[in-house]
Protein backbone atom coordinates (compact mmCIF):
# COMPACT_ATOMS: atom_id res chain seq x y z
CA UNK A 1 -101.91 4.51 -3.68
CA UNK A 2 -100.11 6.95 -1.54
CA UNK A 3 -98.80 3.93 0.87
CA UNK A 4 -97.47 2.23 -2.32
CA UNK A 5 -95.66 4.86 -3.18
CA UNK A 6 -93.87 5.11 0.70
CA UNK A 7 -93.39 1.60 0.19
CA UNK A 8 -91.25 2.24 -3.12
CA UNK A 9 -89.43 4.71 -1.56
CA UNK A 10 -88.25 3.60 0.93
CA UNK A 11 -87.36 -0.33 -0.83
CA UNK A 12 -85.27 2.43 -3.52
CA UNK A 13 -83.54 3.79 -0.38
CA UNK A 14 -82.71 0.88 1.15
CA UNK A 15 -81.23 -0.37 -2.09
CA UNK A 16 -79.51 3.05 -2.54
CA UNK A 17 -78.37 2.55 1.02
CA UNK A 18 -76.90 -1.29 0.61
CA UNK A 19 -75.46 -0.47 -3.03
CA UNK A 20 -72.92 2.37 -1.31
CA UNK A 21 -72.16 -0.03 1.62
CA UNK A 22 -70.91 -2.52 -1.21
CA UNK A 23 -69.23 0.31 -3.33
CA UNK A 24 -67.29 1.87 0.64
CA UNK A 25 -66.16 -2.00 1.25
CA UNK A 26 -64.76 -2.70 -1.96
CA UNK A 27 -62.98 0.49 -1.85
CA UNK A 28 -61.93 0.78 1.79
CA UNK A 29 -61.74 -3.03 2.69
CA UNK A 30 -62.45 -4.28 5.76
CA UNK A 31 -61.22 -3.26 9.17
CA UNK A 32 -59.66 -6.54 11.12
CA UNK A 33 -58.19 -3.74 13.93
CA UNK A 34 -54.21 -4.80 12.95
CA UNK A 35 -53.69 -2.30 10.35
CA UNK A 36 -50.74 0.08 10.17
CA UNK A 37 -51.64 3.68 10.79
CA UNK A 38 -51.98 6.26 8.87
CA UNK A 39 -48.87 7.26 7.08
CA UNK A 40 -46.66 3.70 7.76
CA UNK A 41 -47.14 3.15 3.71
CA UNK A 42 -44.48 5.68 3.73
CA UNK A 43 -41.83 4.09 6.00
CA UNK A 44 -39.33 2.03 4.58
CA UNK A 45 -40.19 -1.39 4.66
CA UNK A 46 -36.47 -1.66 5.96
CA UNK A 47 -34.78 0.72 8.64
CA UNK A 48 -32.06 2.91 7.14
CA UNK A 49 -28.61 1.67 8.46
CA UNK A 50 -26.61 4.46 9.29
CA UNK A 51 -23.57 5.17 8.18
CA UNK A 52 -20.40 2.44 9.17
CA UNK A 53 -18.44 4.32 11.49
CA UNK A 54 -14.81 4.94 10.76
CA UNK A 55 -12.64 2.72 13.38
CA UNK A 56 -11.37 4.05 15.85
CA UNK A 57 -7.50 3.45 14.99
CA UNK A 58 -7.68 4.88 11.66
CA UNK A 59 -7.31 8.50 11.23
CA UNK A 60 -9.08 10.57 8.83
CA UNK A 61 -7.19 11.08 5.67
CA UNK A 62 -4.87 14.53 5.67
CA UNK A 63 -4.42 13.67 9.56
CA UNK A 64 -2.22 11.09 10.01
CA UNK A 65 0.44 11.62 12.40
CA UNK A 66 3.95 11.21 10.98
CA UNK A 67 6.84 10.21 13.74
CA UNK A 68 9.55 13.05 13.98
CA UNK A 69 12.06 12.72 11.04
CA UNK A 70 9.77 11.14 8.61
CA UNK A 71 9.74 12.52 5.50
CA UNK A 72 6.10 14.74 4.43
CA UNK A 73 6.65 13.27 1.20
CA UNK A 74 5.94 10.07 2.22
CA UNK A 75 2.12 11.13 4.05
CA UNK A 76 0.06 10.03 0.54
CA UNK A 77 1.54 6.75 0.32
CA UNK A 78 1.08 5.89 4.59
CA UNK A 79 -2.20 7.65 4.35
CA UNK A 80 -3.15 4.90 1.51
CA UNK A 81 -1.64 2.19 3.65
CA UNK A 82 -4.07 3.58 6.67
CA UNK A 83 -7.00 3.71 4.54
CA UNK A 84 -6.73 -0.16 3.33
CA UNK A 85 -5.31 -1.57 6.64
CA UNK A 86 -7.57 0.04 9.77
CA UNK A 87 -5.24 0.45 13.09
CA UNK A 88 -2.30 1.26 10.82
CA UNK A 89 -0.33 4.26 12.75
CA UNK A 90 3.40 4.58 11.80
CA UNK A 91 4.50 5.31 15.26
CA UNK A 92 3.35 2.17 16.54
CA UNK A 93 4.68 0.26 13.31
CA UNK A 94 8.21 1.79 14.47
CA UNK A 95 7.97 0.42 18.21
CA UNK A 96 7.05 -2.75 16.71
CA UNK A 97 10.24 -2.41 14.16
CA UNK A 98 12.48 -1.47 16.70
CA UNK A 99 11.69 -4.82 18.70
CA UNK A 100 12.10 -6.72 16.03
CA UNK A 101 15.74 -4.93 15.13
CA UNK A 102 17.04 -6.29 18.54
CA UNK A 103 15.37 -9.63 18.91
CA UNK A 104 16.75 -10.58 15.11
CA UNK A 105 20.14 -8.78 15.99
CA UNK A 106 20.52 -11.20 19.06
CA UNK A 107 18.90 -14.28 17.25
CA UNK A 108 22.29 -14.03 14.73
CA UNK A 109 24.68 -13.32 16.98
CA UNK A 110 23.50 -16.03 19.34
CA UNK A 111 23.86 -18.35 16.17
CA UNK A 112 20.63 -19.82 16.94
CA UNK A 113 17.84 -18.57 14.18
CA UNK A 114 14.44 -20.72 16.18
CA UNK A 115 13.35 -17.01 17.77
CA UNK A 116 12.86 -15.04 14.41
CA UNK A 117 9.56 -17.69 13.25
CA UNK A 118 7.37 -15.77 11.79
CA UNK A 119 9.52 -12.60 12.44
CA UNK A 120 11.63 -13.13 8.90
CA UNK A 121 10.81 -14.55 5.67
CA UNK A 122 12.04 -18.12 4.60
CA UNK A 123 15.35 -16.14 2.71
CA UNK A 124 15.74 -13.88 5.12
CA UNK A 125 16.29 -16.71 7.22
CA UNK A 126 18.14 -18.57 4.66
CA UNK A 127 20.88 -15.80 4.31
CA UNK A 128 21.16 -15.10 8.02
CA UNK A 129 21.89 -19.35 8.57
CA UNK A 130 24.15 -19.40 5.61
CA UNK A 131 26.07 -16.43 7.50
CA UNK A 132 26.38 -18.36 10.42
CA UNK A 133 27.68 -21.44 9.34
CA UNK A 134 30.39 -19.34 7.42
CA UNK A 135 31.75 -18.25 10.54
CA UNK A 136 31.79 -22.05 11.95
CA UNK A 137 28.17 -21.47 13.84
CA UNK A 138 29.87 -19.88 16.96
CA UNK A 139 28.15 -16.94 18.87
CA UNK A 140 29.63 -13.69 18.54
CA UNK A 141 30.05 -11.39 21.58
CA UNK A 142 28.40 -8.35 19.98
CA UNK A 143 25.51 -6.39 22.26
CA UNK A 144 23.24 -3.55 20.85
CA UNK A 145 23.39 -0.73 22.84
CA UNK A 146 20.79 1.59 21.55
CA UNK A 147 18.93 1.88 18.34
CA UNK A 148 19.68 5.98 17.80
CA UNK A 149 17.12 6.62 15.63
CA UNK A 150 14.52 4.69 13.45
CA UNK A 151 12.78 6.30 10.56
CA UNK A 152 10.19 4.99 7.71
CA UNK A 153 12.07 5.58 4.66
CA UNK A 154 9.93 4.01 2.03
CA UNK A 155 5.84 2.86 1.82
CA UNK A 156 4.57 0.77 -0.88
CA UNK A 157 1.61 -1.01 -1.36
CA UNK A 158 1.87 -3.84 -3.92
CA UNK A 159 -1.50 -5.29 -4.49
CA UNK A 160 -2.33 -5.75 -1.17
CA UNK A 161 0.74 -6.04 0.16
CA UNK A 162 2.26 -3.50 2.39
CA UNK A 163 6.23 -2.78 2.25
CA UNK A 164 7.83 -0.39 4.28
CA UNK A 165 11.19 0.57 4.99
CA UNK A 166 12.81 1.64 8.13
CA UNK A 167 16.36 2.64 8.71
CA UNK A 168 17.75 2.45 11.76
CA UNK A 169 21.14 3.64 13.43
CA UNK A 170 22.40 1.30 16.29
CA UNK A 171 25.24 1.32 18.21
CA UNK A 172 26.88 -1.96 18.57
CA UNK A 173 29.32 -2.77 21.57
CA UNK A 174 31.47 -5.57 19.82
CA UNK A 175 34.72 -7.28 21.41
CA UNK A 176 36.99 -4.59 19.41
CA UNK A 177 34.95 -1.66 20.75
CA UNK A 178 31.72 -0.11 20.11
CA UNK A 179 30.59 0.88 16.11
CA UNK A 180 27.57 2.33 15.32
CA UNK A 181 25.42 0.94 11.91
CA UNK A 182 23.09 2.43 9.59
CA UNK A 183 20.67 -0.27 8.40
CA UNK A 184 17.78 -0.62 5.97
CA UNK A 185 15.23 -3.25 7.03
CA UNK A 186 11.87 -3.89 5.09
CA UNK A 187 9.18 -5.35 6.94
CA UNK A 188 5.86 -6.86 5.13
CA UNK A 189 2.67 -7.66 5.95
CA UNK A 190 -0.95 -8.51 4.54
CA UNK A 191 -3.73 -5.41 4.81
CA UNK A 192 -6.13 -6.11 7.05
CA UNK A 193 -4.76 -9.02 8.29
CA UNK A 194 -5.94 -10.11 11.43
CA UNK A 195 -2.46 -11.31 12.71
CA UNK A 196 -0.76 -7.66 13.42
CA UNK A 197 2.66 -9.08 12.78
CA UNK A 198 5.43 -7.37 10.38
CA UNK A 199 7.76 -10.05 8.59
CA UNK A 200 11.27 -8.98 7.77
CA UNK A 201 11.54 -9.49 4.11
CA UNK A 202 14.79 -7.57 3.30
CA UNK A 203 17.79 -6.06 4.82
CA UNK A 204 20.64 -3.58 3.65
CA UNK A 205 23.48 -1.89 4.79
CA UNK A 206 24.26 1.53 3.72
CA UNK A 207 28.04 0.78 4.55
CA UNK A 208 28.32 -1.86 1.84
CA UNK A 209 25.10 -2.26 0.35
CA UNK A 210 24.94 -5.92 1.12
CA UNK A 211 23.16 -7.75 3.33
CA UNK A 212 23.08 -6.63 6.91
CA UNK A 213 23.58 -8.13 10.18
CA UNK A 214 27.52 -8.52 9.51
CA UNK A 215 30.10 -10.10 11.99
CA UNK A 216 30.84 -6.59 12.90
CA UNK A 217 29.58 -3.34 11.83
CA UNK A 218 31.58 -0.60 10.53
């Protein structure tokens, strides 16, 4: 009777035994040996991307670098134009205007307007051909000696379309002596354009508030 009883036991065990095997595997599931550690349930399934840096050519805002002679009311508005068009820096924009100023200069006096593509806009053009065929399309003998000074006096952004303004003195050696003019030029361009070019979209004297580049300046 006793060994009956052993036998019991130990079947009862063995079922005890095989009944918390089940209850671990259904709980636990089964090993395969490929299973993330401990802990990688709390990693991102993605890895955080860290923040953009800014590029290198475009300053933090409050530390742009305004040429000498520009006017500190005019930081907000370049500071906008920096923040929506990334390498923007007004001194270079002024070298850039400066070349322009002389190349265009010569282009009308020379009488031949094939240079200035994609320098000036179609009326820009338009006015500066109409000009020379008023004077009978003949070259004029002025030179530009030096461009004096060259200032942003105006920044506008129209949609996203930069405008700025530059004035420039220049003295002009001409065949009845040497004058110096005071010009307003606007120059254009798309932000964040991959083309860095400035078009010429406007020009002004502040002699006679007409359009500039005259036969001679006064």
């Amino acid at each position: 009777m006793s060994d009956d009883s052993a036998w019991i036991e130990i079947v009862l065990l063995a079922m005890l035994a095989a009944f918390i095997g089940l209850r671990l595997v259904s709980v636990l599931g089964k090993r395969t040996g490929q299973e993330r550690p401990i802990g990688d349930n709390f990693r991102p399934a993605a890895e955080v991307q860290s923040p953009q840096r800014r590029e290198a050519d475009r300053p933090p805002r409050g530390r742009l670098v305004l040429p000498a002679g520009t006017d500190p009311a005019l930081l907000p508005a370049l500071e906008d134009i920096a923040g929506a068009d990334a390498g923007f820096a007004p001194a270079k924009f002024l070298d850039g205007a400066r070349s322009a100023y002389g190349m265009i200069l010569g282009a009308f006096w020379a009488g031949n307007l094939e240079p200035l593509h994609g320098l000036a806009a179609d009326d820009v053009q338009d006015n500066l051909a109409a000009a020379i065929e008023a004077r009978g399309g003949h070259k004029l003998g002025n030179r530009l000696v030096a461009i004096d000074d060259a200032t942003i006096s105006a920044a506008d952004m129209i949609g996203n379309m930069i405008e700025l303004t530059v004035r420039f003195t220049a003295r002009v050696a001409a065949p009845d002596g040497e004058t110096t003019s005071h010009d307003l030029w606007t120059f254009s361009r798309l932000a964040g354009n991959a083309d860095p070019a400035w078009v010429l979209i406007a020009t002004d004297n502040e002699a006679d508030s007409g359009d500039m580049l005259p036969d001679h300046t006064d």
